[in-house]
C-alpha atoms as a PDB file:
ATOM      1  CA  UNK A   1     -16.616   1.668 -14.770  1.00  0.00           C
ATOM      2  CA  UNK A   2     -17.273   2.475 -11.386  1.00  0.00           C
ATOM      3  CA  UNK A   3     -19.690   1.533  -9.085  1.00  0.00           C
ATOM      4  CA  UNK A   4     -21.725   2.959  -5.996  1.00  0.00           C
ATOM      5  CA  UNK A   5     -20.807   2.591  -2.185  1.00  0.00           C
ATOM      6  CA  UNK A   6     -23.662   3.081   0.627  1.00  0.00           C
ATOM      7  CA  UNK A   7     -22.668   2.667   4.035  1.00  0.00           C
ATOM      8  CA  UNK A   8     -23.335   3.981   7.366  1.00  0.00           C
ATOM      9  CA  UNK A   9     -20.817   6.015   9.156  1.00  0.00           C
ATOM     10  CA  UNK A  10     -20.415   7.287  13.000  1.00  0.00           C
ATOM     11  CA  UNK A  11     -21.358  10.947  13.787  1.00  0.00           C
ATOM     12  CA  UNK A  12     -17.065  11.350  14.166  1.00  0.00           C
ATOM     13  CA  UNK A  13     -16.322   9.960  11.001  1.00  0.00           C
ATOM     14  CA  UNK A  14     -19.050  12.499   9.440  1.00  0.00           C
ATOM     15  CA  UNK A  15     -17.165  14.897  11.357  1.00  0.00           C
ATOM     16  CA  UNK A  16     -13.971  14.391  10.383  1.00  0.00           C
ATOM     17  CA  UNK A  17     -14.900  14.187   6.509  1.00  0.00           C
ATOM     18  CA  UNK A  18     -16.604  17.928   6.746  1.00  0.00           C
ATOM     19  CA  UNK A  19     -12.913  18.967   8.054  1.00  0.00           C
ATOM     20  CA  UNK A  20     -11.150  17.451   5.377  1.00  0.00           C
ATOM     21  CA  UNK A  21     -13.597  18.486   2.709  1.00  0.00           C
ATOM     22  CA  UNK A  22     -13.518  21.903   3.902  1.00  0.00           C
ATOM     23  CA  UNK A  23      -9.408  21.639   3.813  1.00  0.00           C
ATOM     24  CA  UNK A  24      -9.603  20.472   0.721  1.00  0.00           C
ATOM     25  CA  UNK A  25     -12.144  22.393  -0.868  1.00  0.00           C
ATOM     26  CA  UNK A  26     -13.267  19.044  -2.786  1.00  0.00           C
ATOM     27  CA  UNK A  27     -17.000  17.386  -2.341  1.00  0.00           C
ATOM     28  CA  UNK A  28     -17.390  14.416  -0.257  1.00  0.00           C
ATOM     29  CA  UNK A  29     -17.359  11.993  -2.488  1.00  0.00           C
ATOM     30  CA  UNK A  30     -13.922  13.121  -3.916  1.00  0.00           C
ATOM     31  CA  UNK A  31     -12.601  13.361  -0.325  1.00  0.00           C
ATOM     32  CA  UNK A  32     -14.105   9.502   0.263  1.00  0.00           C
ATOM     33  CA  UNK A  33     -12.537   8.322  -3.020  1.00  0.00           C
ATOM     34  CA  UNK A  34      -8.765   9.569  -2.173  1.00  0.00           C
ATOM     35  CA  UNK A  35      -9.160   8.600   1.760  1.00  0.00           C
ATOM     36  CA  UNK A  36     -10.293   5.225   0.437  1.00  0.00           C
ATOM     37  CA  UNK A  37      -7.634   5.197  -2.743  1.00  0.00           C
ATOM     38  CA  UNK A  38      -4.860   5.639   0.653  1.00  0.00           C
ATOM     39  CA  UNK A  39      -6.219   3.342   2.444  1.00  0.00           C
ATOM     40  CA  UNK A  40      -6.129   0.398  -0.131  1.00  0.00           C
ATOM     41  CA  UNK A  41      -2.859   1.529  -0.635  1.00  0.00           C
ATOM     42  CA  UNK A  42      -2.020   1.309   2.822  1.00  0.00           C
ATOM     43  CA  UNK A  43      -3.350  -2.182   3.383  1.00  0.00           C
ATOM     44  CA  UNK A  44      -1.339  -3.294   0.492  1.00  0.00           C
ATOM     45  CA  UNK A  45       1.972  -2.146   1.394  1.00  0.00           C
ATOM     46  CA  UNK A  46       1.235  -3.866   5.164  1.00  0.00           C
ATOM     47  CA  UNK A  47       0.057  -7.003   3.536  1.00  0.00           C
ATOM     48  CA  UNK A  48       3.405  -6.791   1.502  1.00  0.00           C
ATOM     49  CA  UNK A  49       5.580  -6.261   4.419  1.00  0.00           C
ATOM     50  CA  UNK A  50       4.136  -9.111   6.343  1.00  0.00           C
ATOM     51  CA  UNK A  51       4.530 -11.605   3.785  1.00  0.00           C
ATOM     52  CA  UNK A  52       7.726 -10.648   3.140  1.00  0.00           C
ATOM     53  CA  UNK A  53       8.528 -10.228   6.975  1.00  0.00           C
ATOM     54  CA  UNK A  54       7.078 -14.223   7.057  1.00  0.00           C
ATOM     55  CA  UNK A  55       9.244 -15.276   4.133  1.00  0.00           C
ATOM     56  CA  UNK A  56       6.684 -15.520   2.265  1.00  0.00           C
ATOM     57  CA  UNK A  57       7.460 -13.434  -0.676  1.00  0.00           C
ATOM     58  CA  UNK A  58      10.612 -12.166  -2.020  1.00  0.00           C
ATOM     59  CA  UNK A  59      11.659  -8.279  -1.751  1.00  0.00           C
ATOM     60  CA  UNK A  60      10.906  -7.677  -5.473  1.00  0.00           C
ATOM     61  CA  UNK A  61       7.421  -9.307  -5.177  1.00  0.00           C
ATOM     62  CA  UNK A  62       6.344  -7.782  -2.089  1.00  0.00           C
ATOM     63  CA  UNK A  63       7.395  -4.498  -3.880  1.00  0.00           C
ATOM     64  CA  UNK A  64       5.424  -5.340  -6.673  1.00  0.00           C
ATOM     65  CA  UNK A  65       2.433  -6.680  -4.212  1.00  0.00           C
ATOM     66  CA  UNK A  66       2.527  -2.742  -2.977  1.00  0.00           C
ATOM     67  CA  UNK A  67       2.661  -1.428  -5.999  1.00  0.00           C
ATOM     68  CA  UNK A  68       6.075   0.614  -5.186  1.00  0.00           C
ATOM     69  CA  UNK A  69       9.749  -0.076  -6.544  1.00  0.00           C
ATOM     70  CA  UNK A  70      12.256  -2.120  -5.152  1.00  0.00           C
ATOM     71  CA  UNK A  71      13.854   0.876  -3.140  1.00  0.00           C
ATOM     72  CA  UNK A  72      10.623   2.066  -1.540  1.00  0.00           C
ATOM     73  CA  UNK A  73      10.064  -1.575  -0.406  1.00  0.00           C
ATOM     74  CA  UNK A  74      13.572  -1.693   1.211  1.00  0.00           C
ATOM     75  CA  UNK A  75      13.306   1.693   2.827  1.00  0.00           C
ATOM     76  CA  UNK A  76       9.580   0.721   4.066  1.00  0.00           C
ATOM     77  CA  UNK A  77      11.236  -2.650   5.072  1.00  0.00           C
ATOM     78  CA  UNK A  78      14.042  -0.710   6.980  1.00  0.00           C
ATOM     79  CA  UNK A  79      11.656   1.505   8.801  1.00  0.00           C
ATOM     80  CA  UNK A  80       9.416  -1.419  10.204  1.00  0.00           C
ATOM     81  CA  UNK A  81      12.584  -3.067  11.664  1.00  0.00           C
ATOM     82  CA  UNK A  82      12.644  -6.068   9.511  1.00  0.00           C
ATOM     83  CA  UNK A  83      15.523  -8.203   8.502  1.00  0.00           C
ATOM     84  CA  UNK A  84      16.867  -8.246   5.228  1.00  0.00           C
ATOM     85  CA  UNK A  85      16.271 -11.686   3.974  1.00  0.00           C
ATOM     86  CA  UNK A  86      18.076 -12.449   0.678  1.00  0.00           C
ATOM     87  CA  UNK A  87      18.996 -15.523  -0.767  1.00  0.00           C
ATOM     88  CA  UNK A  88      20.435 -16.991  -3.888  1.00  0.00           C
ATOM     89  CA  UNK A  89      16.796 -17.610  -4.800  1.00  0.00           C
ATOM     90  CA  UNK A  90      15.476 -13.977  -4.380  1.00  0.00           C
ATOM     91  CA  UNK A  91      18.204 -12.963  -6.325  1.00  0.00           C
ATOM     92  CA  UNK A  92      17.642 -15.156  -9.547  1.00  0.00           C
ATOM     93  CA  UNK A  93      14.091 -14.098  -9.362  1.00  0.00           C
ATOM     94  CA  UNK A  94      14.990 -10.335  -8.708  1.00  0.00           C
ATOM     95  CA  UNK A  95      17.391 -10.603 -12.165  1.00  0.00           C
ATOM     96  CA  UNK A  96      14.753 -12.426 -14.120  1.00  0.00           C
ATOM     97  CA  UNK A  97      12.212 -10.212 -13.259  1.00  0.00           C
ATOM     98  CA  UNK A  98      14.615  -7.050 -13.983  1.00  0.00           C
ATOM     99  CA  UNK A  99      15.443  -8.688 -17.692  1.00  0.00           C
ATOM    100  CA  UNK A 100      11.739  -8.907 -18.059  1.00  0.00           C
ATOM    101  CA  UNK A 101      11.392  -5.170 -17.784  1.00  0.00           C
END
């Protein structure tokens, strides 16, 4: 199912889509779509990293939360400069969770 979008958008923003879509070679609602799908994605994966940067979720869930693996997570962990946090509870949830796959 999908449903329908309206919204008003600065003259740069217009701009900026007829680049891409000429890039591309796609129409603009397929160029809205994937800059949207990215940017979804891209909240996500922040919203992950914070929580996990707050100790609020484990490494597995946060990777899970992005919708990545568990390696992606640690490399995008590594690259934002934040501490590996692991304790004896991550770890029982990180081997339940890997039994459960």
């Amino acid at each position: 199912m999908t449903e329908i979008i309206s919204t008003r958008i600065p003259e740069e923003i217009a701009e900026a889509l007829r680049e891409i879509e000429e890039e591309e070679k796609a129409d603009r609602a397929t160029v809205v779509r994937k800059l949207l799908a990215n940017a979804i994605q891209q909240w996500k994966m922040q919203k992950a990293l914070r929580l996990y940067r707050e100790g609020k979720a484990t490494l597995w869930r946060a990777a899970r939360m992005a919708g990545v693996t568990l390696r992606e997570m640690m490399e995008l962990a590594a690259k934002e400069g934040i501490q590996f946090q692991y304790t004896k509870k991550d770890l029982e949830e990180d081997i339940a969770a890997a039994l459960r796959v």
